[in-house]
Protein backbone atom coordinates (compact mmCIF):
# COMPACT_ATOMS: atom_id res chain seq x y z
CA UNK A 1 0.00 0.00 0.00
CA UNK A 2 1.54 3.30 -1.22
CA UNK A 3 2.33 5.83 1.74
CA UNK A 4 0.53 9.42 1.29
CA UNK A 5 2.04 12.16 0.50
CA UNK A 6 3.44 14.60 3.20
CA UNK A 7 1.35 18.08 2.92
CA UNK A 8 3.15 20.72 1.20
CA UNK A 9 5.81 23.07 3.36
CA UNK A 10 3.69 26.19 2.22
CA UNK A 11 0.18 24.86 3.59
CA UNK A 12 2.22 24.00 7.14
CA UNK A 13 3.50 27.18 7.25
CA UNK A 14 0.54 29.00 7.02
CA UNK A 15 -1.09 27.19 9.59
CA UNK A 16 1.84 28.13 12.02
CA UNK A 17 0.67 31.53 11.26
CA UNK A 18 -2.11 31.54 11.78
CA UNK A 19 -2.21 29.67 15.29
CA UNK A 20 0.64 32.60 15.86
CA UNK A 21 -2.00 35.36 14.97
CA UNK A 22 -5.11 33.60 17.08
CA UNK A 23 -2.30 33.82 19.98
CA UNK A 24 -1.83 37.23 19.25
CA UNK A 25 -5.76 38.51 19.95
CA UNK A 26 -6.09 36.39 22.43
CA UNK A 27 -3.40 38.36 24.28
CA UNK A 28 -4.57 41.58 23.41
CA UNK A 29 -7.92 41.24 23.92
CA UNK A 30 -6.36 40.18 27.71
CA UNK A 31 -4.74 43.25 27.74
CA UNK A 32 -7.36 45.65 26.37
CA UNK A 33 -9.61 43.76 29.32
CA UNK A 34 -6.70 44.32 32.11
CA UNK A 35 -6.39 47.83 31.24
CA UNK A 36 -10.15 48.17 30.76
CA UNK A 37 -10.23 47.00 34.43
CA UNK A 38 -7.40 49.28 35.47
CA UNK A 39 -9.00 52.53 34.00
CA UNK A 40 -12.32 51.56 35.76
CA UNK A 41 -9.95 51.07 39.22
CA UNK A 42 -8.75 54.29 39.02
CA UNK A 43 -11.45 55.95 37.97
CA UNK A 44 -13.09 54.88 41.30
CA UNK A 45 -10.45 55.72 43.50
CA UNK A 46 -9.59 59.39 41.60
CA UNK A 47 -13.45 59.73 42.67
CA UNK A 48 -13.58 58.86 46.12
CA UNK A 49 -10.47 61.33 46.48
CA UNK A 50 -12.35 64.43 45.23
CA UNK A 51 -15.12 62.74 47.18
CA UNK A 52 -12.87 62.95 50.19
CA UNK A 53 -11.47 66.26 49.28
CA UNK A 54 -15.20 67.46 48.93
CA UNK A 55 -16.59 66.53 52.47
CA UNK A 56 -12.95 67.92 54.02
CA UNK A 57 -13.77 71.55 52.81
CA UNK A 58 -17.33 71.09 53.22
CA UNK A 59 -16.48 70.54 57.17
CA UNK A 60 -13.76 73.35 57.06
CA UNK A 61 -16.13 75.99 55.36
CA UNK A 62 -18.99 75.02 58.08
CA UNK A 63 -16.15 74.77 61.45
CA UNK A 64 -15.10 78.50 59.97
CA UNK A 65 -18.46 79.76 59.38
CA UNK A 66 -19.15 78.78 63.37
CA UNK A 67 -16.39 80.06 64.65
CA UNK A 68 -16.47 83.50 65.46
CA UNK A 69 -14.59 85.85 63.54
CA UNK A 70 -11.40 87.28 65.45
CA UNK A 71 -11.24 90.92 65.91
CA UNK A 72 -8.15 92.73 65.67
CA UNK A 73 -6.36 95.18 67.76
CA UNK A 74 -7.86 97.92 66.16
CA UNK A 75 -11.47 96.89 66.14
CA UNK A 76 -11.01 96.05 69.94
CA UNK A 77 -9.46 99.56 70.56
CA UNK A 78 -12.42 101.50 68.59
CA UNK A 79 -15.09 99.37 70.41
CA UNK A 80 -13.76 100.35 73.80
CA UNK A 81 -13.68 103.86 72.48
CA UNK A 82 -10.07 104.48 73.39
CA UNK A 83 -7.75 106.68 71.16
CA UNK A 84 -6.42 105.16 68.37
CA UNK A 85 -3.03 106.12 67.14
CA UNK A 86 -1.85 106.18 63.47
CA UNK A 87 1.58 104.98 63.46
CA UNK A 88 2.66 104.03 60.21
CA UNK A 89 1.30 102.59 57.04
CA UNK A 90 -0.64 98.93 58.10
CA UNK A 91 1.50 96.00 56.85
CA UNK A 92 -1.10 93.13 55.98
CA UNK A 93 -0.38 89.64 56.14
CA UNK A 94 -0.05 88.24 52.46
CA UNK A 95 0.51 91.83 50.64
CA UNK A 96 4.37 93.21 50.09
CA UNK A 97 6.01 95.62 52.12
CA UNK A 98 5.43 99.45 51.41
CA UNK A 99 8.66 101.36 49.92
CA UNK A 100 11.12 102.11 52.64
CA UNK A 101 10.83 105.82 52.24
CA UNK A 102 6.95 105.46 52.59
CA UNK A 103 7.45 103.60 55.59
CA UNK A 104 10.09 105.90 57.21
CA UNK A 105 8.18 109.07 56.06
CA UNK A 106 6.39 110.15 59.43
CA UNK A 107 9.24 109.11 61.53
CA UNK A 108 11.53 111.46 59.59
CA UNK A 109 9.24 114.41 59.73
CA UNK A 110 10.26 116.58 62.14
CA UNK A 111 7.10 118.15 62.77
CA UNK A 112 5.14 114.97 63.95
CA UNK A 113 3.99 114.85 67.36
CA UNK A 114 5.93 112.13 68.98
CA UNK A 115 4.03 109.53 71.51
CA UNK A 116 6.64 108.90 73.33
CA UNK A 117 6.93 109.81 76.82
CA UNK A 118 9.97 112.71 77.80
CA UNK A 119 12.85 111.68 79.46
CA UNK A 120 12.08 111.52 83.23
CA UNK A 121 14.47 113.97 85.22
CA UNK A 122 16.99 112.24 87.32
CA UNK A 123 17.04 113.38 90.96
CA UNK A 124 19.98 111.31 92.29
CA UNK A 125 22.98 112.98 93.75
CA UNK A 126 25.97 113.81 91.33
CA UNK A 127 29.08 113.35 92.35
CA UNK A 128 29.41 117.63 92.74
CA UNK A 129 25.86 117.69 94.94
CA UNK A 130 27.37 115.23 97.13
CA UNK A 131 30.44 116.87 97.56
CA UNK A 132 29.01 119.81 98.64
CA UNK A 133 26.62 118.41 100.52
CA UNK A 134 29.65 116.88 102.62
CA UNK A 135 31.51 120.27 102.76
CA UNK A 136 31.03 122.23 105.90
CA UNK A 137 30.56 126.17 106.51
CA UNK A 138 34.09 126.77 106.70
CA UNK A 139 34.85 125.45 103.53
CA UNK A 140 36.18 121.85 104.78
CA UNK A 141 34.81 118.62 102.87
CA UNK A 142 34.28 115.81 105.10
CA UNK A 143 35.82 111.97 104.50
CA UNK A 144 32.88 109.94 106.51
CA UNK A 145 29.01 110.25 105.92
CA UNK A 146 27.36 108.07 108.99
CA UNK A 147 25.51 104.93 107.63
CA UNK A 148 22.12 104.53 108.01
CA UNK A 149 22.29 102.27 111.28
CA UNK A 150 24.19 104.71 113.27
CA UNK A 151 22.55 104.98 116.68
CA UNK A 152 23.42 106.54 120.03
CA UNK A 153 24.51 104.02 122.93
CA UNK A 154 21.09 102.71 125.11
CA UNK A 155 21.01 104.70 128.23
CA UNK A 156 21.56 101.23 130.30
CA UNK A 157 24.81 101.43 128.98
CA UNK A 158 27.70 104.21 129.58
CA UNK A 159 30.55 104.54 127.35
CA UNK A 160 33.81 106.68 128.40
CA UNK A 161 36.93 106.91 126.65
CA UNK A 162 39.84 108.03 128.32
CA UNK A 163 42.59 109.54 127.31
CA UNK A 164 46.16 108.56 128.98
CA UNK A 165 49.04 110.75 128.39
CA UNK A 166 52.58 109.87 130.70
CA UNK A 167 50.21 107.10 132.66
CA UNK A 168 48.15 109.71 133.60
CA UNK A 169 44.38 110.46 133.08
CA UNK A 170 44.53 113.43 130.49
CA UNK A 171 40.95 113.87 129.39
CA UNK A 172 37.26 111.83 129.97
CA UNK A 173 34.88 111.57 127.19
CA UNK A 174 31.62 110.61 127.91
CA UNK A 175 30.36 108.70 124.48
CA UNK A 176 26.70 108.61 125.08
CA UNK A 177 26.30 112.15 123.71
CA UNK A 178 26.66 111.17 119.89
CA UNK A 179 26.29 108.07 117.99
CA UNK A 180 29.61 109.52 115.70
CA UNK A 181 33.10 110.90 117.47
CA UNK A 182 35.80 112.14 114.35
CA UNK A 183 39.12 112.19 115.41
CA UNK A 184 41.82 114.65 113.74
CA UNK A 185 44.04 117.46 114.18
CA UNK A 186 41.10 119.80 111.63
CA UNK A 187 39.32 121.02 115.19
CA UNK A 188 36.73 122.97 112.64
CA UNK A 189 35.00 119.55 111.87
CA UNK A 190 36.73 116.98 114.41
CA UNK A 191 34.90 115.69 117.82
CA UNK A 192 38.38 114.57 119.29
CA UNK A 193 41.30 116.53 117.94
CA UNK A 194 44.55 114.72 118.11
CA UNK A 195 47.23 117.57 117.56
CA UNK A 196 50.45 115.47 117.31
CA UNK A 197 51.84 116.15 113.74
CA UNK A 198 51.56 112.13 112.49
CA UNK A 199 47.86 112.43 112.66
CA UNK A 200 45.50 113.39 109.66
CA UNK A 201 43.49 115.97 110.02
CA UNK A 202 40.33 113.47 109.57
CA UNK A 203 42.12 110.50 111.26
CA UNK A 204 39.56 108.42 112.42
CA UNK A 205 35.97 107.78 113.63
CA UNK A 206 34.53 105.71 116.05
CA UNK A 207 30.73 104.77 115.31
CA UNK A 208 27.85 103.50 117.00
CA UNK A 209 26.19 100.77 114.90
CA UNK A 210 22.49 98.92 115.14
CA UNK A 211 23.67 95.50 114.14
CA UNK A 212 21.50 92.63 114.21
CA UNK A 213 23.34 89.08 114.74
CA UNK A 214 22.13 85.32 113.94
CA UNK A 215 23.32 82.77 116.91
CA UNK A 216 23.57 78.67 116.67
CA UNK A 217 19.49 78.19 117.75
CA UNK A 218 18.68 80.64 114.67
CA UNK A 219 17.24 83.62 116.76
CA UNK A 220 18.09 86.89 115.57
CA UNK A 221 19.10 89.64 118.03
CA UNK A 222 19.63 93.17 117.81
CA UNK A 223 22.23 95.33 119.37
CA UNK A 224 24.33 98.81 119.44
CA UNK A 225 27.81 98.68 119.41
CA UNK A 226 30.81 100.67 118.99
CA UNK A 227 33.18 100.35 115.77
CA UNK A 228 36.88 102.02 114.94
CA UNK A 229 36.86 103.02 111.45
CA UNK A 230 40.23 104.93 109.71
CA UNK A 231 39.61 106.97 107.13
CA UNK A 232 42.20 106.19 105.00
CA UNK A 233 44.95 108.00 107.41
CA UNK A 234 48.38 108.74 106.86
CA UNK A 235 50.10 106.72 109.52
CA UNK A 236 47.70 104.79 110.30
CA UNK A 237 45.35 103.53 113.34
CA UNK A 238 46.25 101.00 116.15
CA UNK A 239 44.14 98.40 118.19
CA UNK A 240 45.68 96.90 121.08
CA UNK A 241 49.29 97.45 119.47
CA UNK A 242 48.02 96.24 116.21
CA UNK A 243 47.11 98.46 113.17
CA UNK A 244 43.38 98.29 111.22
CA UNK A 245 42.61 97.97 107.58
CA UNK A 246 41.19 101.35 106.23
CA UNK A 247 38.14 102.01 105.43
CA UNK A 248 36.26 98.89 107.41
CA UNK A 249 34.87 98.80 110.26
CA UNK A 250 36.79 97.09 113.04
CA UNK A 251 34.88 96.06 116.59
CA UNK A 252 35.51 97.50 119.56
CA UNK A 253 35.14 96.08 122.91
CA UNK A 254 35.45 96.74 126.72
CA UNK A 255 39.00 97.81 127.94
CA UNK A 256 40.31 98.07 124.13
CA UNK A 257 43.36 100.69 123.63
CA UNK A 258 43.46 103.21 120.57
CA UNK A 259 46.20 104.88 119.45
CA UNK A 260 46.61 107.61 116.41
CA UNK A 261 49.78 108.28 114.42
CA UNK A 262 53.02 108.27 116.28
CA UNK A 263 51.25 109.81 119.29
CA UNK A 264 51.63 108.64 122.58
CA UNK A 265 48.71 109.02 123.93
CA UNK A 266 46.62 106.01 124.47
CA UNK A 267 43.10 105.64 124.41
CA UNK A 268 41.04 103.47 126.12
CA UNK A 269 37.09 102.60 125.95
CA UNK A 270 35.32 101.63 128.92
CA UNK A 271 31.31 100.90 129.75
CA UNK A 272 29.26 100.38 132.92
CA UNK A 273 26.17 99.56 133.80
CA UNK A 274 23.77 102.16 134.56
C-alpha cells in the first residue's frame, strides 16, 4: 500500500501563522480587558479622592463659618472707644512691604507729634551735689558720711573713753552724747582733735552701729555697738598694738586701747552699767 504524500511546506507554514496570529488577539484582547479593568480602578479611586477632598472643605467651610470671627487690635481699641493712634502705614499679612521711604516718612518728619513719653528727670545725687553736701561752713569737705544704722549708745549702757598721756588720766569723754566721734588734728569739723603732727586731720571715727546678729538656735538679736573706722589715714590707726585695715569697720570692745599716728597718747574705751 503506497504511503501518502506529506502536505506541502507552504500549507504548514501558514497554519503556524495563523495559530501565531489567534495567539496574538487572544493576548490583546487580555490586555485591552486588564487595562479596561485598570481605568475603571482608578477611575473609582480618583473619585472617592475628590469625594474625600469634597466633604474635608465642606467641614472646614462650616467649622469656619461657626467660629467667630477674630477681631483685631484695632477693632477692639475702637469698640472700647479708646484713642487710636496712626503709626505708620498697616503691613497686611499676604501683601508686600510698602517702599522704605513710605514707611520711614512720618518718623523722619520733624514736625510729627511724637508719643513717646519725655525723658524723666533724674534726681539722684551727682558726684558735685554730694560733695558739697559733705563740705562744711568753713569750707572743709568731710571723709565719713554716717551709715544709716548709726545709733546713740542705750542709756543702760555708759561709754567713756579716756585719754592717757605719761600714765596719767589726760581727758574723759563721755560717748553717750553722739552716735559719731571724728578724730583729727582739723578742730573745725573733728569731735576729738589729736594735735600730734603724724595724725590726719580726719584721722579716724569711732561709730555706733544697730547691728542685728544670727546665733547657733537661729534667733536673731539686735544690738548697738561701737566700731573704729580709719579713714584712709596717713600713719595709720592701732588696736591693742596692732594696726586696722582702712576704710572697714573694726569692733571695739570693753578695755580696748586706741592709738593715732606716732602719738603717745593712748586711748582706752570703757562701759558700765547704769
Amino acid at each position: 500500500m503506497p504511503a501518502s504524500p506529506s502536505p506541502p511546506p507552504r500549507r504548514r507554514h501558514r497554519s503556524r501563522s495563523r495559530s501565531r496570529e489567534r495567539r496574538r488577539d487572544r493576548h490583546s484582547e487580555r490586555d485591552r480587558g486588564d487595562r479596561s479593568k485598570r481605568d475603571r480602578d482608578g477611575g473609582e479611586r480618583r473619585e472617592r479622592r475628590r469625594d474625600g477632598d469634597r466633604d474635608r472643605r465642606s467641614r472646614r467651610d462650616e467649622g469656619r463659618s461657626r467660629s467667630p470671627r477674630r477681631r483685631s487690635g484695632r477693632e477692639e481699641v475702637e469698640e472700647r472707644g479708646g484713642p487710636l493712634e496712626e503709626v505708620g502705614p498697616a503691613i497686611r499679612r499676604g501683601q508686600p512691604l510698602p517702599p522704605q521711604d513710605v514707611a520711614l516718612k512720618d518718623e523722619l518728619d520733624p514736625n510729627r507729634e511724637r508719643s513717646k513719653s519725655p525723658e524723666k528727670a533724674n534726681f539722684n545725687q551727682t558726684g558735685i551735689l554730694a560733695k558739697a553736701t559733705l563740705t562744711t561752713a568753713t569750707g572743709t569737705v568731710l571723709k565719713y558720711t554716717e551709715p544709716g544704722e548709726g545709733r546713740k549708745p542705750p542709756s543702760n549702757q555708759i561709754w567713756k573713753l579716756f585719754v592717757f598721756k605719761d600714765g596719767n588720766i589726760a581727758q574723759e569723754i563721755e560717748l553717750n552724747e553722739k552716735s559719731c566721734w571724728l578724730f583729727g588734728r582739723d578742730r573745725n569739723v573733728v569731735d576729738v582733735p589729736t594735735d600730734h603732727p603724724s595724725c590726719s586731720s580726719q584721722h579716724a571715727v569711732i561709730q555706733f552701729r544697730y547691728i542685728v546678729k544670727t546665733n547657733e538656735f537661729g534667733d536673731k538679736k539686735g544690738s548697738i555697738k561701737p566700731y573704729i573706722i580709719d579713714l584712709e589715714s596717713s600713719n595709720g590707726t592701732f588696736l591693742a598694738g596692732d594696726r586696722i585695715p582702712e576704710t572697714r569697720y573694726v569692733e571695739l570692745r570693753k578695755g580696748d586701747m586706741l592709738k593715732f599716728g606716732s602719738s603717745s597718747r593712748e586711748y582706752v574705751l570703757m562701759m558700765d552699767k547704769a
